[in-house]
Protein backbone atom coordinates (compact mmCIF):
# COMPACT_ATOMS: atom_id res chain seq x y z
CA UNK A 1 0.00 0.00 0.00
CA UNK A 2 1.50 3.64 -1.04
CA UNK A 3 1.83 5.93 2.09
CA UNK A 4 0.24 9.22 1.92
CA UNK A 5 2.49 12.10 2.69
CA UNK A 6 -0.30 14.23 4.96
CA UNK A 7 2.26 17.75 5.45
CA UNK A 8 1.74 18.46 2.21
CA UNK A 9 -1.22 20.92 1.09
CA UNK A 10 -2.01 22.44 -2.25
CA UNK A 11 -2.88 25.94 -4.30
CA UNK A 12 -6.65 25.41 -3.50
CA UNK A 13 -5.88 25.01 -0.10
CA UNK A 14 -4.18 28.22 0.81
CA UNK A 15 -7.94 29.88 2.24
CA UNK A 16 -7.41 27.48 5.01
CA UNK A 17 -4.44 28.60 6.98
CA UNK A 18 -3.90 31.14 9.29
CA UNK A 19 -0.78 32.53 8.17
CA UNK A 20 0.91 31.88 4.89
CA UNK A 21 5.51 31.77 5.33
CA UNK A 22 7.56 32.20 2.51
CA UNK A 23 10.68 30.69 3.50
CA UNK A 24 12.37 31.75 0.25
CA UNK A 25 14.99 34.59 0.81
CA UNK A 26 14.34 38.04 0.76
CA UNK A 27 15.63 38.88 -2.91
CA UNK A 28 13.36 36.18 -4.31
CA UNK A 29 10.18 37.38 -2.37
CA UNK A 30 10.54 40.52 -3.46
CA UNK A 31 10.73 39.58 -7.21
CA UNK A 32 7.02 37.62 -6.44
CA UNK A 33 5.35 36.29 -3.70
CA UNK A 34 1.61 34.89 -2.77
CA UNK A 35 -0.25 37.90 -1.50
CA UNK A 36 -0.43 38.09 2.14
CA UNK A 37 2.88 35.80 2.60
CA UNK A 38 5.03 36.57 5.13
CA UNK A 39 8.88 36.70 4.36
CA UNK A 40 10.79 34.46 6.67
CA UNK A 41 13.94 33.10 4.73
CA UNK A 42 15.53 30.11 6.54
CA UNK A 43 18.39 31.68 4.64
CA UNK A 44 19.26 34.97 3.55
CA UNK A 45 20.46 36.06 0.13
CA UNK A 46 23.91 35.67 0.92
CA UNK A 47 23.49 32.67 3.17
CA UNK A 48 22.06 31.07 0.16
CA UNK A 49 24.94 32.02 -2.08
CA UNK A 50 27.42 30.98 -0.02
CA UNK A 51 25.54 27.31 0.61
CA UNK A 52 25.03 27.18 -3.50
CA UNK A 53 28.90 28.01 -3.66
CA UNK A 54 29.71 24.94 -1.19
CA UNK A 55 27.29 23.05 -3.18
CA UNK A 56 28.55 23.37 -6.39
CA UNK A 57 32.62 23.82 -5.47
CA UNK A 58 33.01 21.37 -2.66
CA UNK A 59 30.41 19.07 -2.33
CA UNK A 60 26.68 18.40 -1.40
CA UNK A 61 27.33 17.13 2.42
CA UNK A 62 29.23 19.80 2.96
CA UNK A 63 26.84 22.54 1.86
CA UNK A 64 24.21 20.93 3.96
CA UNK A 65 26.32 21.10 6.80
CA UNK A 66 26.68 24.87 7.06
CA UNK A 67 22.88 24.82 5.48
CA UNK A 68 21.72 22.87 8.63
CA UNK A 69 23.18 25.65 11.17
CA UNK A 70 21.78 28.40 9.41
CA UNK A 71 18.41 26.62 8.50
CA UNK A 72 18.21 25.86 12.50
CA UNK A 73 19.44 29.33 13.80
CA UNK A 74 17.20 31.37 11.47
CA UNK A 75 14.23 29.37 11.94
CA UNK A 76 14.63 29.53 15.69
CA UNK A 77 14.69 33.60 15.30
CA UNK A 78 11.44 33.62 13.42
CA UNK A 79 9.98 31.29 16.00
CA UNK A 80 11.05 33.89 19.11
CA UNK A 81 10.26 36.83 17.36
CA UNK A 82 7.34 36.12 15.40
CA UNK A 83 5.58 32.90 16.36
CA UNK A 84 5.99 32.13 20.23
CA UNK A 85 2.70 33.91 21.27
CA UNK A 86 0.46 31.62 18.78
CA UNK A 87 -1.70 28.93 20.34
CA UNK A 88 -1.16 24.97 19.13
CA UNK A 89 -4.23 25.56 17.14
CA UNK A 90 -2.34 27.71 14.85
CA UNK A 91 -1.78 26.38 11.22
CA UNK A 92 0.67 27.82 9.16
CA UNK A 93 1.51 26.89 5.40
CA UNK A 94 4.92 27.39 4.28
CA UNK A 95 6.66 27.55 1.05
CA UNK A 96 10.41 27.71 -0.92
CA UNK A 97 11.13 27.61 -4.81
CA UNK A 98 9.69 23.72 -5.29
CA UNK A 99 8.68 22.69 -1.60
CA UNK A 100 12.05 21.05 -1.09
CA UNK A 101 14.12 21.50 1.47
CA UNK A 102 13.79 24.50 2.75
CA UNK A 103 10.54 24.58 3.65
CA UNK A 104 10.53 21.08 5.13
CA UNK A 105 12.92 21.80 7.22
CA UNK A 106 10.47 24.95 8.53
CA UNK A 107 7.70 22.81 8.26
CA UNK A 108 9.48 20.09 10.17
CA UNK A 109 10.27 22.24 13.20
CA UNK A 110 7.31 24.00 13.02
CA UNK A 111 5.69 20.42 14.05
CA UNK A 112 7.97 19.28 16.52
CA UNK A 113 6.85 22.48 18.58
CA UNK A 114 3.30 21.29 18.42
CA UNK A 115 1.86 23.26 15.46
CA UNK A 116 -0.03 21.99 12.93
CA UNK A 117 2.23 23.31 9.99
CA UNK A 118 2.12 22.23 6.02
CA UNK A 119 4.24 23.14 3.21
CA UNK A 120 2.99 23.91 -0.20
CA UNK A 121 3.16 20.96 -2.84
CA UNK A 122 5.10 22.28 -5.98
CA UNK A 123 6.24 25.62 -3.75
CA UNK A 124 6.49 28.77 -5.52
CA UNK A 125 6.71 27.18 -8.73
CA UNK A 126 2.89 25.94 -8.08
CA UNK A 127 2.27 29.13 -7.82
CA UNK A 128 3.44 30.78 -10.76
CA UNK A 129 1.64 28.33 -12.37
CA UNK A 130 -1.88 28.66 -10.86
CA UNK A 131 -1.22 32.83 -11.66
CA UNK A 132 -0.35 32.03 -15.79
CA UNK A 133 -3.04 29.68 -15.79
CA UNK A 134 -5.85 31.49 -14.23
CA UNK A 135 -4.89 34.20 -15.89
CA UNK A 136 -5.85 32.81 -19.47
CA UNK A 137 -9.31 32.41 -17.72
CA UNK A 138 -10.07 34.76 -15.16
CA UNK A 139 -10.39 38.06 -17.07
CA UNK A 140 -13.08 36.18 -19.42
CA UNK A 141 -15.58 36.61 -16.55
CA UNK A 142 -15.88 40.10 -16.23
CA UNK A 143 -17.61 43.10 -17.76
CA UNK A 144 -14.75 45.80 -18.53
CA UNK A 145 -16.24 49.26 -18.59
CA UNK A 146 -13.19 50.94 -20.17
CA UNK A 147 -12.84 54.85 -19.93
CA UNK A 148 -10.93 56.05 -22.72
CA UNK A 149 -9.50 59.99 -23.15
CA UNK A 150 -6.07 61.58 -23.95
CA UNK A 151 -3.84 62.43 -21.58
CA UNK A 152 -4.72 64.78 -19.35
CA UNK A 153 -8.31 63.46 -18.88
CA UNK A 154 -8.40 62.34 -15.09
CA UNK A 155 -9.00 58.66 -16.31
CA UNK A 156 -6.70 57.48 -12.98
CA UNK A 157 -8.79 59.90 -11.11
CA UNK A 158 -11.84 58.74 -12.47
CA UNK A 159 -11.01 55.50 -11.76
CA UNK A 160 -10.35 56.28 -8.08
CA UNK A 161 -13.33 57.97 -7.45
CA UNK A 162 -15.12 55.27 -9.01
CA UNK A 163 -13.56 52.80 -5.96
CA UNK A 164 -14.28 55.41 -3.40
CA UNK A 165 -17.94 54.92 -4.30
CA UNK A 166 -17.65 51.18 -3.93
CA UNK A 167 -17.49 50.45 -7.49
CA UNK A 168 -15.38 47.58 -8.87
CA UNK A 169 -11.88 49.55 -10.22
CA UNK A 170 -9.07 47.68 -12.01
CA UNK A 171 -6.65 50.53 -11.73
CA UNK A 172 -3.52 48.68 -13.73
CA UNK A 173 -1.40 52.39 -13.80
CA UNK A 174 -1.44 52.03 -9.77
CA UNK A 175 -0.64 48.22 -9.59
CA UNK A 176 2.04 48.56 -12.37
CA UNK A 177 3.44 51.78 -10.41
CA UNK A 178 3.72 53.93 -13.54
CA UNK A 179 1.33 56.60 -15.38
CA UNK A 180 1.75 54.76 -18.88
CA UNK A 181 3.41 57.49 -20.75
CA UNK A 182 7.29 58.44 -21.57
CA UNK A 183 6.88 60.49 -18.52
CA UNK A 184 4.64 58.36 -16.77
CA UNK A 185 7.72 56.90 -14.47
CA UNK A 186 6.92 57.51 -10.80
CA UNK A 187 9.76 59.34 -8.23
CA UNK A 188 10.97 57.08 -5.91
CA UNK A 189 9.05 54.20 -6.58
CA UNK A 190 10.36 51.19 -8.99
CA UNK A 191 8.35 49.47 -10.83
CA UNK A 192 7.18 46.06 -9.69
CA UNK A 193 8.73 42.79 -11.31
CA UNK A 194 6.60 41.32 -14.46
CA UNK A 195 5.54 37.97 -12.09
CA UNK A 196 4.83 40.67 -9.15
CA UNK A 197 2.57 42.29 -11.72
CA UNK A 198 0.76 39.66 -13.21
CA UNK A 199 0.60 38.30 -9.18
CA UNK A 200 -1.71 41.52 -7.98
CA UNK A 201 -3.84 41.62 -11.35
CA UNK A 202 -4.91 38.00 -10.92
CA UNK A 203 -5.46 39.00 -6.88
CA UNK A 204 -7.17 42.40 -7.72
CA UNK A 205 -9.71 40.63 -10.75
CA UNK A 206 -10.46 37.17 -8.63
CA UNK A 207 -11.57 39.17 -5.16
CA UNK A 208 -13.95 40.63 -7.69
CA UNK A 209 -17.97 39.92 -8.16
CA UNK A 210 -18.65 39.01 -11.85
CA UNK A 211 -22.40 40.22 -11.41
CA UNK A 212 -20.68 43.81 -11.33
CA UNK A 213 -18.93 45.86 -13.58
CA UNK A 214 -15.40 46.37 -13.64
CA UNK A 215 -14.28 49.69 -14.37
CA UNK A 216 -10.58 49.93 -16.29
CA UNK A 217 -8.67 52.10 -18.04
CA UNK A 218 -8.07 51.92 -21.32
CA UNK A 219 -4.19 51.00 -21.69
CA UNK A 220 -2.03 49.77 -24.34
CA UNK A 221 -0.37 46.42 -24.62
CA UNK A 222 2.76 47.96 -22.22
CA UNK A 223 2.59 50.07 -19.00
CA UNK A 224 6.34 51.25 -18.61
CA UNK A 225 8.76 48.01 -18.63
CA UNK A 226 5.46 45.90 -18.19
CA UNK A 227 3.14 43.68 -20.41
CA UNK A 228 -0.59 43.65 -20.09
CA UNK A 229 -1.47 39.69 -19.84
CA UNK A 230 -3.01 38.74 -23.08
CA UNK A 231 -6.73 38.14 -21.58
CA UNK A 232 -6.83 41.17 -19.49
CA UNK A 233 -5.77 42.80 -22.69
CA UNK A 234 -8.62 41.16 -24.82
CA UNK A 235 -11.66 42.24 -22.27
CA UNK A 236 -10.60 45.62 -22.20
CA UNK A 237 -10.61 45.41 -26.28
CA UNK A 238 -13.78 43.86 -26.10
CA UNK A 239 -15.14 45.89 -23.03
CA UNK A 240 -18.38 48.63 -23.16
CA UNK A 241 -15.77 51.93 -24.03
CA UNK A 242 -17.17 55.18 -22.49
CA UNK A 243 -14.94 58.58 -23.80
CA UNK A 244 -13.77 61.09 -21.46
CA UNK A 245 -13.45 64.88 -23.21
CA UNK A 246 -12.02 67.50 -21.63
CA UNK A 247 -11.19 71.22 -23.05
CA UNK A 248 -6.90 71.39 -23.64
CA UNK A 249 -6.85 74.06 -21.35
CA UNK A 250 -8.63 71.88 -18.61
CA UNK A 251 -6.24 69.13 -19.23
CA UNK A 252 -3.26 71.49 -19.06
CA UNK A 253 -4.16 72.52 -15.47
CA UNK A 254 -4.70 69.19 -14.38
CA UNK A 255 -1.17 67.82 -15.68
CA UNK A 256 0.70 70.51 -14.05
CA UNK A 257 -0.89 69.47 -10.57
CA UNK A 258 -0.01 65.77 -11.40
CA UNK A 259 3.22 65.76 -12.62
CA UNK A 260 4.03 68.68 -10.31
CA UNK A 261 6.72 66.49 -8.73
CA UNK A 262 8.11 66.24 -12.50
CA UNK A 263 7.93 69.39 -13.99
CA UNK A 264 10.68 71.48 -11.89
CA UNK A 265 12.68 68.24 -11.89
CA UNK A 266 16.26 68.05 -13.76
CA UNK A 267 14.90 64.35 -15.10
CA UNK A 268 11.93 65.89 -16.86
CA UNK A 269 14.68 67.47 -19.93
CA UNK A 270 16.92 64.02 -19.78
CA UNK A 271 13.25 62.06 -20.61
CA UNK A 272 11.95 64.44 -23.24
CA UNK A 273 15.35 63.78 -24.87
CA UNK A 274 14.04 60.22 -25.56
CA UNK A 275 11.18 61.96 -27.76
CA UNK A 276 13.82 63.07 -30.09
CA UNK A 277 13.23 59.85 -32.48
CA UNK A 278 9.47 60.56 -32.82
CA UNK A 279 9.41 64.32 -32.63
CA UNK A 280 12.79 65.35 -33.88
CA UNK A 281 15.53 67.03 -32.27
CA UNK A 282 14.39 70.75 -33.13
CA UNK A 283 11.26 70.33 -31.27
CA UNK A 284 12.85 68.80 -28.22
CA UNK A 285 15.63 71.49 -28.25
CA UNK A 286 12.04 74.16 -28.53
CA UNK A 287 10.62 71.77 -25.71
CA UNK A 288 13.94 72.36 -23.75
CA UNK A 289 14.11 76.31 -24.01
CA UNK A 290 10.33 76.40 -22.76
CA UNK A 291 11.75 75.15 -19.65
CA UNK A 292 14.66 77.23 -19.24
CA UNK A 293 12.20 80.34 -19.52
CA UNK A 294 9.96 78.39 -16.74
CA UNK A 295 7.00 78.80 -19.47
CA UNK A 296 5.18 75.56 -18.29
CA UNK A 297 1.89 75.53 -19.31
CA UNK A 298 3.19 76.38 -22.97
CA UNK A 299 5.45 73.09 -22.51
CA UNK A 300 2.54 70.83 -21.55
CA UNK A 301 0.15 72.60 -23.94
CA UNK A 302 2.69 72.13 -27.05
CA UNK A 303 3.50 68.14 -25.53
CA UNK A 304 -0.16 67.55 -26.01
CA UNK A 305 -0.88 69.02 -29.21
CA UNK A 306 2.45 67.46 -31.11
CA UNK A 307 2.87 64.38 -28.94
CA UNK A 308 0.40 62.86 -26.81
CA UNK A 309 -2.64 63.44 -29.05
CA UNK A 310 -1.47 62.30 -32.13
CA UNK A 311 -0.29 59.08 -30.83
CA UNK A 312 -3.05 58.96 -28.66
CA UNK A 313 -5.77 58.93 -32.01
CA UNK A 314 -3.56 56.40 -33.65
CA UNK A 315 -3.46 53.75 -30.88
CA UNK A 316 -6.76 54.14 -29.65
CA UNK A 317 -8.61 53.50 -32.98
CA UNK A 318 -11.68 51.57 -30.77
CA UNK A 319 -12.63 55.40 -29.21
CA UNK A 320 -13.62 56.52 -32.60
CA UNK A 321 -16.47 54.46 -33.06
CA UNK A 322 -16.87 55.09 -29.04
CA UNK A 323 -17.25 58.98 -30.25
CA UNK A 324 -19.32 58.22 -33.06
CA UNK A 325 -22.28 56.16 -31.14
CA UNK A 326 -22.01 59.05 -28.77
CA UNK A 327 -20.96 57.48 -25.35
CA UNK A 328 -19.14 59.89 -23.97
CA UNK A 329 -18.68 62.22 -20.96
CA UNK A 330 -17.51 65.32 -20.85
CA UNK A 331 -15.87 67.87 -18.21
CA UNK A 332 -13.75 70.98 -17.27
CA UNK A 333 -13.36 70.97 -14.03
CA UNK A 334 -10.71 68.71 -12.97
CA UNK A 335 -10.69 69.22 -9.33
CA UNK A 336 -11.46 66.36 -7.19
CA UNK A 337 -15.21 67.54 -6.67
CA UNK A 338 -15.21 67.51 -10.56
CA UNK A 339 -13.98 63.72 -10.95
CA UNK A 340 -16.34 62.50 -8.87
CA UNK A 341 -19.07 63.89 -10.10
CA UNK A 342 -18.16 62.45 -13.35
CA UNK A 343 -17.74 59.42 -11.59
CA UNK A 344 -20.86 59.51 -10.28
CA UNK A 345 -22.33 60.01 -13.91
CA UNK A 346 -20.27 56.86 -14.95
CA UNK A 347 -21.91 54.77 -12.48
CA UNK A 348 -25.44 55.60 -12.98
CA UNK A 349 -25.07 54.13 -16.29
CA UNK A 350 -25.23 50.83 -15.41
């Protein structure tokens, strides 16, 4: 008779414990992790370079020995700092890259003290694919209500004041940390990785009810460094498009409150430099002496008018016929009273 292995649990499982570990170290959690996992590497990113090292240039036992006393002495620190006040009806679940050895060995202890611990079958790698292959389905469930305008528009803020009155918002600009633009790079924030991405999309869309609407923006196949998975890509294509107009002028006030952070900043000349290709060199050097004479709404005016816009009505073909069966909204006032009031006329359209 085969033995069952009963410390093992799987993806469908993960609802049923009280605290999720990723035992993984730090540099790999932060490339992708399940949400709500708690980082507590049984060995660091250098301890696991150094035991790779052994592994590969010496030998196997001897990695395992220096593995062992760093496996035991970390595990032991999580266990006094974060786990000693939890009851023995606590059940934790804890992963590594394939639910090997690392966390067994977490798993393992975690039992000997009395808990009722698991690891995850396949690990991370389980994981990744559970996100790729729900991903190819998920999205297909939804209705996309996808607001379309240029830049400048408020979509983002649209979009937010659509959440704050309890609508259903797939804001992919905020999850992919980046305005979807040449300039669209936020200050001190990086942008996540593309498994980190695809990760909070797939957690964002499945907490969702597919009796609602779900209110996007409409984005292009790339949001900075990032890719769009293919199926959330197709429902926005195939989503119910609703146009947002607002005046120039409207849109020039807005981006100057935006991007204030940007437009005083030395980085904003080094990134119009990259719109040399498209725009030519003369108008970036025009761009260039704008700033120098501090003549900023003239910059964002002229950006909009020979940059934006144009590539705007070429890649957003769809908001034509949008324009033409007359579904859209318009506004000047692009305060925050002003976006959700247009929110507000977004919603009742349901």
């Amino acid at each position: 008779m085969t033995s069952v292995n009963h410390t093992f649990a799987d993806i469908a499982q993960l609802g049923s414990f009280d605290a999720v570990i990723d035992a993984r170290s730090p540099g790999e959690f932060a490339l992708d992790h399940i949400p709500g996992a708690i980082n507590c590497p049984v060995l660091d990113d250098e301890e696991r370079i150094r035991v790779g090292t052994l592994y590969k240039q010496v030998s196997p036992f001897e990695a395992r020995k220096v593995g062992a006393v760093l496996v035991a002495r970390n595990v032991a620190r999580h266990i006094e700092t974060l786990f000693a006040a939890h009851p023995k009806s606590w059940r934790p679940l804890v992963y590594c890259w394939r639910g090997g050895q690392r966390s067994g060995s977490f798993t393992h202890i975690l039992n000997e003290v009395g808990w009722t611990a698991r690891r995850l079958s396949g690990g991370y790698k389980s994981w990744r694919h559970h996100v790729l292959s729900e991903l190819e389905l998920v999205p297909a469930r939804y209705d996309f209500r996808v607001l379309a305008g240029p830049t400048g528009s408020g979509k983002t803020k649209v979009l937010e004041s659509l959440e704050a009155l309890g609508e259903q918002v797939l804001n992919l600009e905020a999850i992919a940390a980046h305005k979807g633009s040449v300039l669209g790079g936020l200050p001190d924030q990086v942008q996540p990785s593309q498994k980190m991405f695809e990760t909070c999309v797939l957690h964002t869309l499945s907490a969702f009810d597919p009796a609602r609407p779900v209110y996007v923006e409409a984005e292009s196949k790339r949001i900075g460094l990032l890719r769009l998975p293919d199926a959330v890509y197709q429902g926005i294509q195939q989503g119910t498009w609703m146009g947002l107009h607002v005046p120039v002028s409207a849109r020039v006030r807005f981006l100057l409150q935006d991007y204030a952070y940007f437009v005083h900043s030395p980085v904003l000349v080094a990134q119009l430099e990259r719109l040399g290709a498209t725009c030519g060199k003369a108008q970036v050097e025009a761009w260039k002496s704008l700033i120098a004479n501090g003549q900023y709404e003239e910059l964002v005016e002229d950006l909009l008018v020979k940059h934006y816009d144009r590539y705007y009505d070429r890649s957003m073909q769809q908001l034509h016929s949008v324009e033409a069966q007359g579904n859209t909204l318009g506004t000047d006032d692009v305060s925050d009273a002003g976006f959700m009031e247009l929110a507000r006329r977004i919603a009742e359209r349901k």
